[in-house]
C-alpha atoms as a PDB file:
ATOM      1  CA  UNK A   1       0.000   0.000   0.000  1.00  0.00           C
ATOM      2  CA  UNK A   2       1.172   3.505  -0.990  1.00  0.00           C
ATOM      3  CA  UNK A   3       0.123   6.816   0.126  1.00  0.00           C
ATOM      4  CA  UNK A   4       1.911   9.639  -2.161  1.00  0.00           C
ATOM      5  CA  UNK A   5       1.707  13.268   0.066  1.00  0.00           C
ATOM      6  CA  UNK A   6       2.314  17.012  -1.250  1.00  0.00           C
ATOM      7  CA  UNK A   7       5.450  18.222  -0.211  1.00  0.00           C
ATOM      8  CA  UNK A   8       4.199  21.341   0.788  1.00  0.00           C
ATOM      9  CA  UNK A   9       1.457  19.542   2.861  1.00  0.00           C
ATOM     10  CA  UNK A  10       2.851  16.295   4.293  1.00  0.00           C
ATOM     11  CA  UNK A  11       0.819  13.517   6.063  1.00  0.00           C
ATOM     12  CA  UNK A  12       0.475  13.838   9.845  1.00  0.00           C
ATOM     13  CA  UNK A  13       0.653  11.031  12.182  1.00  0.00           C
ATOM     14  CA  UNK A  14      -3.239  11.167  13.024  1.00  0.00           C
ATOM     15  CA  UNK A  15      -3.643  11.616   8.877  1.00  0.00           C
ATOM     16  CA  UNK A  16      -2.265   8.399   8.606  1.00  0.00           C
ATOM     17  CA  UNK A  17      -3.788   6.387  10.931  1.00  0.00           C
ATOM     18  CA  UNK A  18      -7.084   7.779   9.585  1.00  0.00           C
ATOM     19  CA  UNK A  19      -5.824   6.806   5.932  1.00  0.00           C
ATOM     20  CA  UNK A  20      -5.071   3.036   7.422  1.00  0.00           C
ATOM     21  CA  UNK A  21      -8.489   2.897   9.359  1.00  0.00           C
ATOM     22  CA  UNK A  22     -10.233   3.223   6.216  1.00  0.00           C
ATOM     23  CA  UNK A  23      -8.377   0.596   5.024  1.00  0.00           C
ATOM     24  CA  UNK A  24     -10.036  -1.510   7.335  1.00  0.00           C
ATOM     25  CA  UNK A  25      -6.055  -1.257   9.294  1.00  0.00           C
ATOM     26  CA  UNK A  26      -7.364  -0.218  13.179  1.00  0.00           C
ATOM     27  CA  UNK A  27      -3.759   1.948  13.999  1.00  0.00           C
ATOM     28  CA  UNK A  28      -3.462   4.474  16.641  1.00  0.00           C
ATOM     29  CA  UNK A  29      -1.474   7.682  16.103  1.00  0.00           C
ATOM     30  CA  UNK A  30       0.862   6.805  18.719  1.00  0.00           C
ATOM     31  CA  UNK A  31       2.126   3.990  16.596  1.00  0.00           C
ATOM     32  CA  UNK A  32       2.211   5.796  13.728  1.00  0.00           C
ATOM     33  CA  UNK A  33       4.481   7.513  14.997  1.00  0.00           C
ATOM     34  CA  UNK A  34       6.442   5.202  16.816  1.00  0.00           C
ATOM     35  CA  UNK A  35       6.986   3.185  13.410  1.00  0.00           C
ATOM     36  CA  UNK A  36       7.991   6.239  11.462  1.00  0.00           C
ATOM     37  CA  UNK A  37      10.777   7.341  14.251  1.00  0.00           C
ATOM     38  CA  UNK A  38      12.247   3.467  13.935  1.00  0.00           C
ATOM     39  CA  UNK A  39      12.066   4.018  10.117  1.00  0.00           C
ATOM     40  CA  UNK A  40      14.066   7.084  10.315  1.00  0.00           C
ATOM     41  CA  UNK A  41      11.070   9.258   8.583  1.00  0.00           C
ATOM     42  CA  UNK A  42      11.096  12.800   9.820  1.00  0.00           C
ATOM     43  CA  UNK A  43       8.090  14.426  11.469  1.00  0.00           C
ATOM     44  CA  UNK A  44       5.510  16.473   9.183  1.00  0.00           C
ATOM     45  CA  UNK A  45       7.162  19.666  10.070  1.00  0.00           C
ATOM     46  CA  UNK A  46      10.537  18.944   8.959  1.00  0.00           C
ATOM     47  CA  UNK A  47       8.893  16.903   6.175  1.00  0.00           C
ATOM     48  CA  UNK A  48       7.497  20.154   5.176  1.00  0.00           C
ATOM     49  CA  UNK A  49       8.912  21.622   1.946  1.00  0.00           C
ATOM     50  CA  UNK A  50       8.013  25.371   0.368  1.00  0.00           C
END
């Protein structure tokens, strides 16, 4: 599965569990966002590009 985000308007945590919960993928934020620290991905707002 593959989610492609703006740049200038990245996916937050709570974004993507809401993406993955209508997937029928039950995901809190929290691990959201523990997954994407262990996978080295950045948070939204140094994701963020102008």
């Amino acid at each position: 599965m593959r989610f492609s985000e703006n740049p200038r308007n990245p996916y937050s945590d709570q974004k993507l569990a809401d993406l993955l919960k209508a997937k029928d993928m039950e995901i809190s934020r929290r691990t959201v966002a523990k997954y994407r620290d262990e996978l080295g991905i950045a948070a939204t707002t140094v994701r963020k590009r102008y």
